[in-house]
C-alpha atoms as a PDB file:
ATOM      1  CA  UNK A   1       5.966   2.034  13.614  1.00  0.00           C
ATOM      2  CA  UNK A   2       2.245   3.044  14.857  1.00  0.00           C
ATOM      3  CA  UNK A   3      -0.839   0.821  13.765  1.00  0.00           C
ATOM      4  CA  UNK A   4      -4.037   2.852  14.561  1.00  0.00           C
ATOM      5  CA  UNK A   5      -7.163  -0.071  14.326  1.00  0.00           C
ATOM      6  CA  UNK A   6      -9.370   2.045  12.503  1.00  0.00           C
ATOM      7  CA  UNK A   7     -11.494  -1.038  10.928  1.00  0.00           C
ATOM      8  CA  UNK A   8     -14.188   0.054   8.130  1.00  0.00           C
ATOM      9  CA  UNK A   9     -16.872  -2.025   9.563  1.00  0.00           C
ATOM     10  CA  UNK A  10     -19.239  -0.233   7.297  1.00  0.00           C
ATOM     11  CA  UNK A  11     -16.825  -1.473   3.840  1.00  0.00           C
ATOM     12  CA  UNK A  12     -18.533  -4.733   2.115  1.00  0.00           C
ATOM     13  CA  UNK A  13     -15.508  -5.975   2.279  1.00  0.00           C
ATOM     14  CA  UNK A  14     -15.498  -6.551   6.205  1.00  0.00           C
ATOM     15  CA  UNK A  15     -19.067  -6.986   5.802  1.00  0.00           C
ATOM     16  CA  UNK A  16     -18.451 -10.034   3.443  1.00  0.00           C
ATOM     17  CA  UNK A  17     -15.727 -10.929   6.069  1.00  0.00           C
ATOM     18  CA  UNK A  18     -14.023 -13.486   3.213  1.00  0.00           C
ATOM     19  CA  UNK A  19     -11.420 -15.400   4.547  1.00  0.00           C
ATOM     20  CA  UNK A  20      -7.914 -14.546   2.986  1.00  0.00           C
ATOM     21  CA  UNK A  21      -5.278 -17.260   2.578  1.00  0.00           C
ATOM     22  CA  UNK A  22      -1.999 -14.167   3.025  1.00  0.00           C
ATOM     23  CA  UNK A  23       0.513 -15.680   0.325  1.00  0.00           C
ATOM     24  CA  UNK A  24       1.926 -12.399  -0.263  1.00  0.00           C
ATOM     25  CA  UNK A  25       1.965  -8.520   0.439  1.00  0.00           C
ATOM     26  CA  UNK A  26       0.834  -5.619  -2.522  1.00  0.00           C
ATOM     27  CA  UNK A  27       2.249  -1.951  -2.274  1.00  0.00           C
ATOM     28  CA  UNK A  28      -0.014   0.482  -4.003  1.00  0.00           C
ATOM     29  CA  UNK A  29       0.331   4.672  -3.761  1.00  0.00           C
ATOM     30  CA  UNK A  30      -2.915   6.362  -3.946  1.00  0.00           C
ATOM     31  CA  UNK A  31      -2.757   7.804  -7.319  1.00  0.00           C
ATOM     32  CA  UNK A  32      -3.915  11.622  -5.999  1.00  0.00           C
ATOM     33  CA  UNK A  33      -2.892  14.111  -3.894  1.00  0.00           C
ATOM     34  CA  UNK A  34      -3.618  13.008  -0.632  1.00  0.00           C
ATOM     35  CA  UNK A  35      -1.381  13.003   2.209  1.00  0.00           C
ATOM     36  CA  UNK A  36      -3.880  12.109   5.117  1.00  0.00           C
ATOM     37  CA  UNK A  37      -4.853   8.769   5.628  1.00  0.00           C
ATOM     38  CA  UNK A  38      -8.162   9.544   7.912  1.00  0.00           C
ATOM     39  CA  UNK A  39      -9.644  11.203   4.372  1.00  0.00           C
ATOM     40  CA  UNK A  40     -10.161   7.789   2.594  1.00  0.00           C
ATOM     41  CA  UNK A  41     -10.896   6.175   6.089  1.00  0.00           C
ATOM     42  CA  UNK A  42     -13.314   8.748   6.692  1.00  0.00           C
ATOM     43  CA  UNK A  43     -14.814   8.404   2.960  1.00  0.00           C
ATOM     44  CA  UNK A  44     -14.681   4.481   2.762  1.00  0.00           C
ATOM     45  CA  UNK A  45     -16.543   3.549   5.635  1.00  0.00           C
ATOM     46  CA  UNK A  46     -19.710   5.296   4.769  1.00  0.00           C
ATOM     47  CA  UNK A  47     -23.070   4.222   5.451  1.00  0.00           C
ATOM     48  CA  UNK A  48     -23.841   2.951   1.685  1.00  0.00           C
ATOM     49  CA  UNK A  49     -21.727   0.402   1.330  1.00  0.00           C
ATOM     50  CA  UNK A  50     -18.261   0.605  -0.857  1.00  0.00           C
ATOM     51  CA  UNK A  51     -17.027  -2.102  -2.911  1.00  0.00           C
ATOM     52  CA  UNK A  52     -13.384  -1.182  -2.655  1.00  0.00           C
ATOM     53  CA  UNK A  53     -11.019  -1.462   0.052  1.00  0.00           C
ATOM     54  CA  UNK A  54      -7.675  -1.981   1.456  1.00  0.00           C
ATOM     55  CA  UNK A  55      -5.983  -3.289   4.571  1.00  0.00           C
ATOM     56  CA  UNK A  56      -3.901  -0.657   5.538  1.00  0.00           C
ATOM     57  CA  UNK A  57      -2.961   3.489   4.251  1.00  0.00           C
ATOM     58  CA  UNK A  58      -0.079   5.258   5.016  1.00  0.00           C
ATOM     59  CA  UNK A  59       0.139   8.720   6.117  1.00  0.00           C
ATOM     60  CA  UNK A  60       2.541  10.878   4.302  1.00  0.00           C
ATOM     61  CA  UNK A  61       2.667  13.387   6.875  1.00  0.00           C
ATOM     62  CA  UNK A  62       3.125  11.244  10.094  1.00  0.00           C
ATOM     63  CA  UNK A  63       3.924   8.075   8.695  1.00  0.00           C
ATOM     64  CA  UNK A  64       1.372   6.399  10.725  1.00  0.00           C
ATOM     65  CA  UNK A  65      -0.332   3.202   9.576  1.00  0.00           C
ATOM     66  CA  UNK A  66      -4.119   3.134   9.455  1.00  0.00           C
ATOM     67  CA  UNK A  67      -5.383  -0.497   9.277  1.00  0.00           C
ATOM     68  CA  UNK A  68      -8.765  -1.037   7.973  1.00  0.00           C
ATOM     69  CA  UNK A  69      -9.306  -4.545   7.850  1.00  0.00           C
ATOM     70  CA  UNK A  70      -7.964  -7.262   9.899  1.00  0.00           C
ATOM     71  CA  UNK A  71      -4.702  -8.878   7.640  1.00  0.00           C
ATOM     72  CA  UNK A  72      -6.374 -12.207   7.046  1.00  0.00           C
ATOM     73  CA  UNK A  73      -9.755 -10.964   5.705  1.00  0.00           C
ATOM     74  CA  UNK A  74      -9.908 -10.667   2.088  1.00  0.00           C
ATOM     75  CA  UNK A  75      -9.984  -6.766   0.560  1.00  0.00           C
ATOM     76  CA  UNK A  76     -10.797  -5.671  -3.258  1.00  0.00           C
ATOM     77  CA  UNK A  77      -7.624  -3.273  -4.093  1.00  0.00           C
ATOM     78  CA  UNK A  78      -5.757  -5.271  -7.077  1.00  0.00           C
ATOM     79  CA  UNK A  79      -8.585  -5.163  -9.395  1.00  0.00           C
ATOM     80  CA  UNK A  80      -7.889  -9.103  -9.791  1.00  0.00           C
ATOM     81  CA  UNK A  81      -6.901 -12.455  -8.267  1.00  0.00           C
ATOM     82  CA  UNK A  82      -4.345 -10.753  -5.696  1.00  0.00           C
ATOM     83  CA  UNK A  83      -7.118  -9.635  -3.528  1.00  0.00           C
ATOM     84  CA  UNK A  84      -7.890 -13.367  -2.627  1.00  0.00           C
ATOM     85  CA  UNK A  85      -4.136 -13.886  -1.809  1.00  0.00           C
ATOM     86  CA  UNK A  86      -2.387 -10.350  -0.578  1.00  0.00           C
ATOM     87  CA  UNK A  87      -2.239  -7.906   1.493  1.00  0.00           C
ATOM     88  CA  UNK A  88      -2.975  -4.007   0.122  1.00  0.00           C
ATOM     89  CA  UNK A  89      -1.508  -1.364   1.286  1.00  0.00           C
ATOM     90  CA  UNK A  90      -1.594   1.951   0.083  1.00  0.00           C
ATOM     91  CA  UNK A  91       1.188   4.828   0.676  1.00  0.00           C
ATOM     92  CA  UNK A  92      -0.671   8.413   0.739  1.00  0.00           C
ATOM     93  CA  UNK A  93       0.877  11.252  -1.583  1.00  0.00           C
ATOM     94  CA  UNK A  94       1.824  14.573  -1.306  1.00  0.00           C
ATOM     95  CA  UNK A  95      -0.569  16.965  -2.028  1.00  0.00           C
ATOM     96  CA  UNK A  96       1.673  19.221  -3.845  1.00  0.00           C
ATOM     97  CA  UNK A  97       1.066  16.872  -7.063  1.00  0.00           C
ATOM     98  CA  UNK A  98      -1.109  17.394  -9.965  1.00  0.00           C
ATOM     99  CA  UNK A  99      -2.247  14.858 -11.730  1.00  0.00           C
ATOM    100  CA  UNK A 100      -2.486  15.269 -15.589  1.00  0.00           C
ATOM    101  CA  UNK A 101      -3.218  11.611 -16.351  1.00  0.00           C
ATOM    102  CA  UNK A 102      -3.563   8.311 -14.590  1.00  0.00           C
ATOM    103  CA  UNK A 103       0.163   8.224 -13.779  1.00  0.00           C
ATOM    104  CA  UNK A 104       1.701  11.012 -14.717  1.00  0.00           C
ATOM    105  CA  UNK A 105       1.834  14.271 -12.447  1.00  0.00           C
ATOM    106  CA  UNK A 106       3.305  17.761 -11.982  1.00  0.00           C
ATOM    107  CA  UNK A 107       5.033  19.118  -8.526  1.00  0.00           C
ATOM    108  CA  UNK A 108       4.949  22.276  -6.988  1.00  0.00           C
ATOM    109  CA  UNK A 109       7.277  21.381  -4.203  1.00  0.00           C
ATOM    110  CA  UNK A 110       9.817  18.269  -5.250  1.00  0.00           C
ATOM    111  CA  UNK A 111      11.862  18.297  -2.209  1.00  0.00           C
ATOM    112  CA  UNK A 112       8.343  18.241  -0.368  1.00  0.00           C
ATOM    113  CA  UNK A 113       6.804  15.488  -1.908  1.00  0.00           C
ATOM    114  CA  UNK A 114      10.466  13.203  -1.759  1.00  0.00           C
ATOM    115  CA  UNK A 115      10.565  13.654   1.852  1.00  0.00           C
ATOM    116  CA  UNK A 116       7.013  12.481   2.105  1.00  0.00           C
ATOM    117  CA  UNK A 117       7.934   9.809  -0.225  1.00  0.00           C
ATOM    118  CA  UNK A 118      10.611   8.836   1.844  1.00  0.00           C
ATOM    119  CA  UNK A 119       8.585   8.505   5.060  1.00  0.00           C
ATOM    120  CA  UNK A 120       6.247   6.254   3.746  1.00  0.00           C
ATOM    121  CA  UNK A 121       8.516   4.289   1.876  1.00  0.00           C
ATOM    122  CA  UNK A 122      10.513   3.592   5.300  1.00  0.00           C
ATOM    123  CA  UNK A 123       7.219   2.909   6.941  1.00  0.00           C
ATOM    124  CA  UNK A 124       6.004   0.340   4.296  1.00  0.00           C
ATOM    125  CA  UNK A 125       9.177  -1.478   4.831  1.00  0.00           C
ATOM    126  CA  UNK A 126       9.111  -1.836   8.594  1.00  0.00           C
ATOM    127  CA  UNK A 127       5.146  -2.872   8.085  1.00  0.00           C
ATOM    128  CA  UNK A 128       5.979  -5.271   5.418  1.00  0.00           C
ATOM    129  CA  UNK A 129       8.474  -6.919   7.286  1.00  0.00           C
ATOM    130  CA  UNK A 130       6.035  -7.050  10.047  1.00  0.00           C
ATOM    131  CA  UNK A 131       3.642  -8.982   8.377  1.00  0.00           C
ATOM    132  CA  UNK A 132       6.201 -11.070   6.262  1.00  0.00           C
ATOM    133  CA  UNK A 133       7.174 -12.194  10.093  1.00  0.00           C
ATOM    134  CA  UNK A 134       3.282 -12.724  11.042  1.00  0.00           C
ATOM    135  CA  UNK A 135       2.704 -14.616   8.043  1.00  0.00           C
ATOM    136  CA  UNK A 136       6.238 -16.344   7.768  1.00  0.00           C
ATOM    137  CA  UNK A 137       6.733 -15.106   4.193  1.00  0.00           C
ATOM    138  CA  UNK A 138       9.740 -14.794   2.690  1.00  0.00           C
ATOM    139  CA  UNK A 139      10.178 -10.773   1.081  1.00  0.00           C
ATOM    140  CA  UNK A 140      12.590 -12.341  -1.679  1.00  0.00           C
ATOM    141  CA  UNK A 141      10.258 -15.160  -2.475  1.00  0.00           C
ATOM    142  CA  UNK A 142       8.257 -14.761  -6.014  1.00  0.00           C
ATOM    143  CA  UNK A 143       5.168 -12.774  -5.907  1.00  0.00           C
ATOM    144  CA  UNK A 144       5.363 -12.300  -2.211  1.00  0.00           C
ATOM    145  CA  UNK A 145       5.798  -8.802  -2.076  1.00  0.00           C
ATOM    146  CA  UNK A 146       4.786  -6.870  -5.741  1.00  0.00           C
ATOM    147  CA  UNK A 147       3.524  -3.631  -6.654  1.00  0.00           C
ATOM    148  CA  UNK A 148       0.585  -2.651  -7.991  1.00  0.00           C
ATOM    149  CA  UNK A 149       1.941  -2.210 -11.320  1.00  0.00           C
ATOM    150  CA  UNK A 150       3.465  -6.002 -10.837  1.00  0.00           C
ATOM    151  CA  UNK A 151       0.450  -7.031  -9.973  1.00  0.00           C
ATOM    152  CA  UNK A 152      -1.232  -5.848 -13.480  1.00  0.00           C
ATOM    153  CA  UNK A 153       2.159  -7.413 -15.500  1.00  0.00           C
ATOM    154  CA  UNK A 154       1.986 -10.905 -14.090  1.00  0.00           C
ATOM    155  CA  UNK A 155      -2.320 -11.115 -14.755  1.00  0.00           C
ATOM    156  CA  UNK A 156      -3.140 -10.990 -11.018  1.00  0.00           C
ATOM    157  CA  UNK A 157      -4.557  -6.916 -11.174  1.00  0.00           C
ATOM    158  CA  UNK A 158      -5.823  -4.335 -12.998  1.00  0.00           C
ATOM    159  CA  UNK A 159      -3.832  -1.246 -15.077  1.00  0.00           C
ATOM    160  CA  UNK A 160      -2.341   0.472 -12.576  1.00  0.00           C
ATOM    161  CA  UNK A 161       1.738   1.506 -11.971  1.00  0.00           C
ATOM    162  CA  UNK A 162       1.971   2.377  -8.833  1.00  0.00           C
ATOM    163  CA  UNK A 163       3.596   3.015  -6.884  1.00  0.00           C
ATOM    164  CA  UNK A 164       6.698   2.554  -9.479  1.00  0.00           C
ATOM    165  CA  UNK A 165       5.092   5.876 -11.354  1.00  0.00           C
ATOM    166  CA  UNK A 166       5.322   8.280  -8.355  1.00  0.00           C
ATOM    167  CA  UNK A 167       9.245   6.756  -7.545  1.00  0.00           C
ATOM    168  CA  UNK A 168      10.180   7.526 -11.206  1.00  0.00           C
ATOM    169  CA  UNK A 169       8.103  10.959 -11.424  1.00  0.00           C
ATOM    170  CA  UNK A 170       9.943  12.389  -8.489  1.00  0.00           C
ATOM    171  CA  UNK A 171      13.661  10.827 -10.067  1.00  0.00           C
ATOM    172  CA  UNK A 172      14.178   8.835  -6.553  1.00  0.00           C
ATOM    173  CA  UNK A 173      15.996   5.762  -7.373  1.00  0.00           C
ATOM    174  CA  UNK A 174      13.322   3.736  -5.426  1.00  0.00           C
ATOM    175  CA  UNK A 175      12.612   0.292  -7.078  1.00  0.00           C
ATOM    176  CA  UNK A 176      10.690  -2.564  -6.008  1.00  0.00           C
ATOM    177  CA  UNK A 177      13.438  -4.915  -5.822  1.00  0.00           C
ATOM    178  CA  UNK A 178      14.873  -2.528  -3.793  1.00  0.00           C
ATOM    179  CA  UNK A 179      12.062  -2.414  -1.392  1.00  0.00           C
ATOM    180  CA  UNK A 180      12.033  -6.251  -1.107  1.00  0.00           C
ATOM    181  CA  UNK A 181      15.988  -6.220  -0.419  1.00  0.00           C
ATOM    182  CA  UNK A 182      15.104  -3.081   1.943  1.00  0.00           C
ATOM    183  CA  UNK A 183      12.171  -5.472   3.604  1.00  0.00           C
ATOM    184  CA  UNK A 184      14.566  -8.717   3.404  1.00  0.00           C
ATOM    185  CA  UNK A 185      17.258  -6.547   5.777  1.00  0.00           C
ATOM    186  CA  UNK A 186      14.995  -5.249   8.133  1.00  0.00           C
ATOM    187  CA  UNK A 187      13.370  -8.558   8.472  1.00  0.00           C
ATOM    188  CA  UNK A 188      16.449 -10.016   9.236  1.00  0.00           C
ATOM    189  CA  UNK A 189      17.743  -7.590  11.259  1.00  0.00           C
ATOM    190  CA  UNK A 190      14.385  -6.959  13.551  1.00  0.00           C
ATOM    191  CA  UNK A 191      12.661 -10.632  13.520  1.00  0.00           C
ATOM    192  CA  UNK A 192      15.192 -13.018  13.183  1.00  0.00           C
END
């Protein structure tokens, strides 16, 4: 696993600097077809202040982890009350999708896009297992580790259903109790 510190001291987020009391980690995909990190880095750090922001984004070509704030300060990715108590992360997507609505897509290269799905989805679950060590959290425990889509069921963020949309879309048999189980074994396997 590689963390690159590439903190957007420009994002009112970090500007706020609001303390965040880590109860718990959020998943999100981007929701376009992006596979570099360093193009929302690039774009939300930018000298007019943005109003949005996560901790961390995945690249789906590399799999390297771009943090942009430090883990305790609080970001605005849920849309709701999980940005004062999780972690966001987002997973980048392949850029052979096309979008037709908010979460459905098309593919011009499945086994492309799976394989990128697959590298980011490993890499999420080696950095949430990470931080569920750094912040003693338990991956199994309720609401600790949710999706976005979670997130917007259980009144703590807005309508969004990722990253379960881009799992289903591509017909991988990811799930997110899956990915806490996944998180749970490497946690125990690597930390304890």
């Amino acid at each position: 696993m590689e963390i690159k510190q590439t903190i957007l001291d420009k994002n009112s987020c970090y500007i706020e600097a609001l303390p965040l009391e880590v109860k718990g980690l959020l998943l999100h995909s981007v929701g376009c077809p992006v596979s570099e990190a360093m193009r929302f880095v690039s774009t939300w750090n930018p000298p007019k202040n943005r109003i949005v922001c996560v901790h961390a984004f995945i690249d789906s070509n590399d799999g390297v982890i771009y943090q942009t704030l430090p883990w305790d300060m609080r970001g605005r990715h849920s849309g709701g009350s999980a940005n004062a108590t999780h972690i966001g992360v987002e997973m980048c997507e392949s850029e052979t999708l096309k979008y037709i609505t908010n979460f459905t897509f098309e593919c011009s290269d499945l086994e492309k896009a799976r394989e990128q799905v697959r590298r980011v989805y490993g890499v999420a679950v080696e950095l949430f297992a990470y931080l569920c060590d750094k912040f003693s959290l338990d991956p199994l425990g309720e609401n600790v580790i949710i999706s976005h889509s979670e997130a917007y069921y259980r009144g703590m963020g807005s309508d969004h259903f990722d990253p379960e949309h881009l799992w289903s879309g591509l017909e991988l048999e990811y799930t997110m109790d899956g990915f806490r189980a996944d998180v749970n074994e490497f946690l125990n396997k690597n930390y304890k």
